[in-house]
Protein backbone atom coordinates (compact mmCIF):
# COMPACT_ATOMS: atom_id res chain seq x y z
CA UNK A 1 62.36 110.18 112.66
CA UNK A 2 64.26 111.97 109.59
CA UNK A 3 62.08 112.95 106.39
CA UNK A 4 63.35 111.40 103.67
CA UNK A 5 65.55 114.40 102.13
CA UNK A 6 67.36 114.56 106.30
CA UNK A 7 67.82 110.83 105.53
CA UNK A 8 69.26 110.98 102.46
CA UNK A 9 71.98 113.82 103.64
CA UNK A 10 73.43 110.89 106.40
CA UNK A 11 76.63 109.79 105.80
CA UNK A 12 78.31 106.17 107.49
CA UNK A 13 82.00 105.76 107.40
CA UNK A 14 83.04 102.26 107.61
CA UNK A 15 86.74 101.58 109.20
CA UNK A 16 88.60 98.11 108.09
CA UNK A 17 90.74 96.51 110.80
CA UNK A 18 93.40 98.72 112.73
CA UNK A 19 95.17 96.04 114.11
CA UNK A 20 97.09 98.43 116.61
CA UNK A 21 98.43 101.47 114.03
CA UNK A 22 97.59 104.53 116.18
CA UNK A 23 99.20 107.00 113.36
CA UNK A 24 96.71 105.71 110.65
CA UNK A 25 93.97 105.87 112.67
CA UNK A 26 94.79 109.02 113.28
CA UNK A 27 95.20 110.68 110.24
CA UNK A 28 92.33 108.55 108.29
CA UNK A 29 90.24 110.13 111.68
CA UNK A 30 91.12 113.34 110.79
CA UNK A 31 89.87 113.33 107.36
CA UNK A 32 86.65 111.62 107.86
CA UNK A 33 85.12 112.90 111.21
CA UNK A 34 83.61 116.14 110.17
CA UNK A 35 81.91 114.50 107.34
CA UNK A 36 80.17 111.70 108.48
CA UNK A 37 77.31 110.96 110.97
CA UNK A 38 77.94 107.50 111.61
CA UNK A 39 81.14 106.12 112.35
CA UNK A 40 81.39 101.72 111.79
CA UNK A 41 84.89 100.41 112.93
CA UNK A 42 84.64 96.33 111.54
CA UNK A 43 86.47 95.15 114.22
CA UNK A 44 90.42 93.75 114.58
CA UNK A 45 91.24 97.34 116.60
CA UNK A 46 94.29 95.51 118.55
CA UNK A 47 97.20 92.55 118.19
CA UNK A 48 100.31 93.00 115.83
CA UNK A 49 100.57 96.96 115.74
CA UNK A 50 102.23 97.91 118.63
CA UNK A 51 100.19 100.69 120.07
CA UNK A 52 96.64 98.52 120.78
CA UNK A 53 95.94 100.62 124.10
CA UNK A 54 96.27 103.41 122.32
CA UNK A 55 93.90 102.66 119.35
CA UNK A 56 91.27 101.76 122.38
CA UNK A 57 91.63 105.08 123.83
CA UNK A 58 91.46 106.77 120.78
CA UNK A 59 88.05 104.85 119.91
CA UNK A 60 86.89 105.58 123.17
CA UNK A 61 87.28 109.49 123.23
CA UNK A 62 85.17 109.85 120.02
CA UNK A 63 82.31 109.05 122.33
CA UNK A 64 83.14 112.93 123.71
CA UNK A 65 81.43 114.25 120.30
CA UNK A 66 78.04 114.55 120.28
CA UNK A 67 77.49 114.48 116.84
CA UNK A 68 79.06 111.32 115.95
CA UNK A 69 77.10 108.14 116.57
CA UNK A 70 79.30 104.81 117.12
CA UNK A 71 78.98 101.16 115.90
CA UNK A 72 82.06 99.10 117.29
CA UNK A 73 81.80 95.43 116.16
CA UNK A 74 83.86 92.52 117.74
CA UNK A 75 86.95 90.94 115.30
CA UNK A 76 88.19 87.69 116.13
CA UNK A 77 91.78 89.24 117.66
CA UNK A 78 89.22 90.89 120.27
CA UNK A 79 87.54 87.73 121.00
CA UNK A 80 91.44 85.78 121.37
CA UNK A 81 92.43 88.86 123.38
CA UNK A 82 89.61 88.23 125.98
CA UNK A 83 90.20 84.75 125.85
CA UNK A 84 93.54 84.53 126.94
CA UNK A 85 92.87 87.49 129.80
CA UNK A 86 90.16 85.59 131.21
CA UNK A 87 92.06 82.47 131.18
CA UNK A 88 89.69 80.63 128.52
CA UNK A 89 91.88 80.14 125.90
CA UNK A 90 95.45 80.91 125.86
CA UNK A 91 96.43 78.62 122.68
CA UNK A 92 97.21 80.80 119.86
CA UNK A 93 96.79 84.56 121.46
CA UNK A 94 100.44 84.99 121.90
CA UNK A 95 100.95 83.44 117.80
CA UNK A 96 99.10 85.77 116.43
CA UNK A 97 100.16 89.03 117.36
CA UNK A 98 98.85 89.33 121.19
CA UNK A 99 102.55 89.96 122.42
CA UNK A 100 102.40 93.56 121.19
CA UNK A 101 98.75 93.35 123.02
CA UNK A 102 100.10 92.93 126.01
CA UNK A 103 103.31 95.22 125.47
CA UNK A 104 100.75 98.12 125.33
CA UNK A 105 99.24 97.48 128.56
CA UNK A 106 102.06 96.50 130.39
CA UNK A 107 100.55 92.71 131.52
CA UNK A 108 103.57 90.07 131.23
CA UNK A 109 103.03 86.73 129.92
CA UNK A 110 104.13 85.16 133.19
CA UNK A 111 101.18 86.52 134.76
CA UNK A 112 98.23 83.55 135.92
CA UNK A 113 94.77 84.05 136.82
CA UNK A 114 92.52 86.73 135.37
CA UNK A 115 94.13 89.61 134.14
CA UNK A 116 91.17 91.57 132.96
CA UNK A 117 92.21 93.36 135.89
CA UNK A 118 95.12 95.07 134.23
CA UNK A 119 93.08 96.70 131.47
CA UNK A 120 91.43 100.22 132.45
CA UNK A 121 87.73 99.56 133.28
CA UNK A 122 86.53 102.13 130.02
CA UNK A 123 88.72 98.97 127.71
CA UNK A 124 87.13 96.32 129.78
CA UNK A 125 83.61 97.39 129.00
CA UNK A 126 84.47 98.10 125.43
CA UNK A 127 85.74 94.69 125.08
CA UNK A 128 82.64 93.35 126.71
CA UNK A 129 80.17 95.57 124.63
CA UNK A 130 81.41 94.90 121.10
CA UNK A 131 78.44 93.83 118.99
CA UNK A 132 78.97 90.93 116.25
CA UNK A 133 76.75 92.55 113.46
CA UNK A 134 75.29 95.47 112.22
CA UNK A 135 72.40 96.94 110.01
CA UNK A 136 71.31 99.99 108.52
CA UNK A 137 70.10 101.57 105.32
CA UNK A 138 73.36 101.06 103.45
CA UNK A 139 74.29 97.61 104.40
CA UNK A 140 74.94 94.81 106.84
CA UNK A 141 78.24 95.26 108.80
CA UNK A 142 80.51 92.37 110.08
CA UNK A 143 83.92 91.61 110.74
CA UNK A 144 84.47 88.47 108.62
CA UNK A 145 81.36 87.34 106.78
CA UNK A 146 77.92 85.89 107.25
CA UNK A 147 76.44 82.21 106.42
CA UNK A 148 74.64 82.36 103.11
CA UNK A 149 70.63 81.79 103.33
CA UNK A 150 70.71 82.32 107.02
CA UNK A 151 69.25 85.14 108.83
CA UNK A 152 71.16 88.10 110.36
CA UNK A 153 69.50 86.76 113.87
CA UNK A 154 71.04 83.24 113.48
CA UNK A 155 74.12 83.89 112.35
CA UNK A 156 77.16 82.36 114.65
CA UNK A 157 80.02 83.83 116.23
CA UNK A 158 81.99 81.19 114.38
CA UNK A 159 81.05 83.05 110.73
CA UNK A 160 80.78 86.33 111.64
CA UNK A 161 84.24 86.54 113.54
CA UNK A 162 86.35 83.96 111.49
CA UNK A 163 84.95 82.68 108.19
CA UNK A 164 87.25 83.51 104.35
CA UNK A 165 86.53 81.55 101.20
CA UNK A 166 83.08 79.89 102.18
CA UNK A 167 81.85 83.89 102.42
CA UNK A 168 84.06 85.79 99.92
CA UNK A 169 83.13 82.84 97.23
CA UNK A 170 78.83 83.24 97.89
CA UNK A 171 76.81 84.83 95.46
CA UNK A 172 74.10 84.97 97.88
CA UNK A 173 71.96 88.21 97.75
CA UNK A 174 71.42 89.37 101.73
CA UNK A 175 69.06 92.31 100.54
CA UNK A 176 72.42 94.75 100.83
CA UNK A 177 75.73 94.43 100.45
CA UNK A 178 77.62 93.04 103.36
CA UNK A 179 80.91 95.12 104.31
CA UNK A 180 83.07 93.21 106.15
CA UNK A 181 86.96 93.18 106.69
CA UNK A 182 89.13 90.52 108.42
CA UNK A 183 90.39 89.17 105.01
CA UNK A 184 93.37 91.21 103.58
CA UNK A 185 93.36 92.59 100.03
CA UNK A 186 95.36 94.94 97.95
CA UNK A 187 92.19 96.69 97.19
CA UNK A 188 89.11 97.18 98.53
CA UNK A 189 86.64 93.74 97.01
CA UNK A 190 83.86 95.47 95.41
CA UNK A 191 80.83 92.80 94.48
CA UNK A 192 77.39 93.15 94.08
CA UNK A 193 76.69 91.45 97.31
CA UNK A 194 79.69 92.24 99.50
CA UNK A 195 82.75 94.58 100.15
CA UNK A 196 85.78 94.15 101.52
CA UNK A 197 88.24 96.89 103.39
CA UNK A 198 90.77 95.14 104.88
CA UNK A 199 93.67 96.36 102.96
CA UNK A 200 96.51 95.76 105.45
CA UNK A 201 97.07 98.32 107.44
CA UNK A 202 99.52 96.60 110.19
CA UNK A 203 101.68 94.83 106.95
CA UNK A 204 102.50 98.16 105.10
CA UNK A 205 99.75 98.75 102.91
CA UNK A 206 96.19 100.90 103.66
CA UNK A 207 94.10 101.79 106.19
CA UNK A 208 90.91 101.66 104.18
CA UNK A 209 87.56 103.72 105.30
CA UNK A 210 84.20 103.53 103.05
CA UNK A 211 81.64 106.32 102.88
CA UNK A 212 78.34 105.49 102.27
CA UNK A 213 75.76 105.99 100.24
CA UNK A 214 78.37 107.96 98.23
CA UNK A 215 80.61 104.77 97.75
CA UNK A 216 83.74 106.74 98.29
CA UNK A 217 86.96 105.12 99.40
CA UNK A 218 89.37 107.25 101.51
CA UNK A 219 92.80 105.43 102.38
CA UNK A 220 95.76 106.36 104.18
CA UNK A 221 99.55 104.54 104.11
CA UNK A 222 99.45 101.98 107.17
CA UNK A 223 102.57 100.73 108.86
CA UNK A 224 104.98 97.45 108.52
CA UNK A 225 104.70 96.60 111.99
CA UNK A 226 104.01 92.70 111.24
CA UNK A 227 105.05 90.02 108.55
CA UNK A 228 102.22 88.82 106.53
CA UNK A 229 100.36 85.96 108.28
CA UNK A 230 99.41 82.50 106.68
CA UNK A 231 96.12 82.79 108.81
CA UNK A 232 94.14 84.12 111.40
């Protein structure tokens, strides 16, 4: 247990969606690490960048500090990704970015069957792990949003991996702000209820972290690796 001065001197740094840019990640890494306690990635690490296996490598070899702890939630580009591996769903993966996906780990798209196989076992289990929401004394952490008047318990996978408008529009109070990423803006959406940090890393504009409780925004340039999309 911390005493309530210890608990006060904790910092959280939240990460908006990575979408494959190793070099942001990098450098935003670099200037946040040492000052933070908590590190929350939102989700979205892979699909349109082109270095996706690198980003999960990266993630992964944070675990190697001791003094960091780690909240990785799931994005809805992680949940297409495992989709069309498995064999599940293999619609829209390949429309939305997953080419460069699959670049990175060197699986072709005229590969059947299950190609979970082709991912090192440390991505496989991270894949497998990611968690769809998380709390703490700052705020409520998601990738796209949560259902209004529901609790964090009962939310769906459907909400909290894919929802816009019917989230970003709600007033609803969830007892603290929700940060959440998944839907690009210029700047970060600062509302009483919720914020946003999906700036657009992968389409030439920011790579967006929030520290908490101080409500400081530290950004660095991303990369034009991807047009704009319409959705998803």
């Amino acid at each position: 247990m911390y005493n309530t001065t210890e608990e006060q001197s904790l910092k959280t740094c939240v990460i908006g969606d990575i979408h494959g840019c190793l070099g942001p990640l990098t450098n935003l890494l670099d200037m946040v690490v040492d000052r933070v306690d908590t590190l929350i990635f939102l989700g979205d690490y892979v699909d349109r960048g082109p270095e996706s296996r690198q980003v999960i490598t990266t993630l992964l070899q944070l675990k190697k500090n001791p003094d960091l702890r780690l909240v990785f939630l799931k994005g809805n580009h992680e949940l297409m990704l495992y989709n069309y591996l498995t064999g599940a769903d293999r619609s829209i993966f390949l429309r939305v970015g997953g080419l460069q996906t699959l670049n990175s780990y060197n699986i072709s798209t005229n590969q059947d069957g299950n190609l979970l196989e082709y991912l090192p076992a440390t991505h496989r289990t991270f894949f497998e792990s990611l968690a769809l929401t998380h709390e703490d004394r700052h705020g409520i952490y998601v990738h796209a949003g949560l259902q209004p008047g529901l609790h964090l318990s009962r939310q769906s996978s459907d909400w909290c991996l894919w929802v816009r408008d019917r989230f970003i529009r709600s007033s609803f109070n969830f007892g603290k702000p929700v940060i959440f990423g998944h839907t690009v803006f210029t700047n970060p959406l600062i509302e009483n209820n919720k914020i946003g940090i999906d700036t657009g890393a992968v389409y030439g504009g920011k790579l967006t972290a929030l520290l908490l409780p101080d409500m400081e925004f530290i950004q660095v340039d991303g990369e034009q690796q991807h047009p704009f999309p319409s959705s998803l």
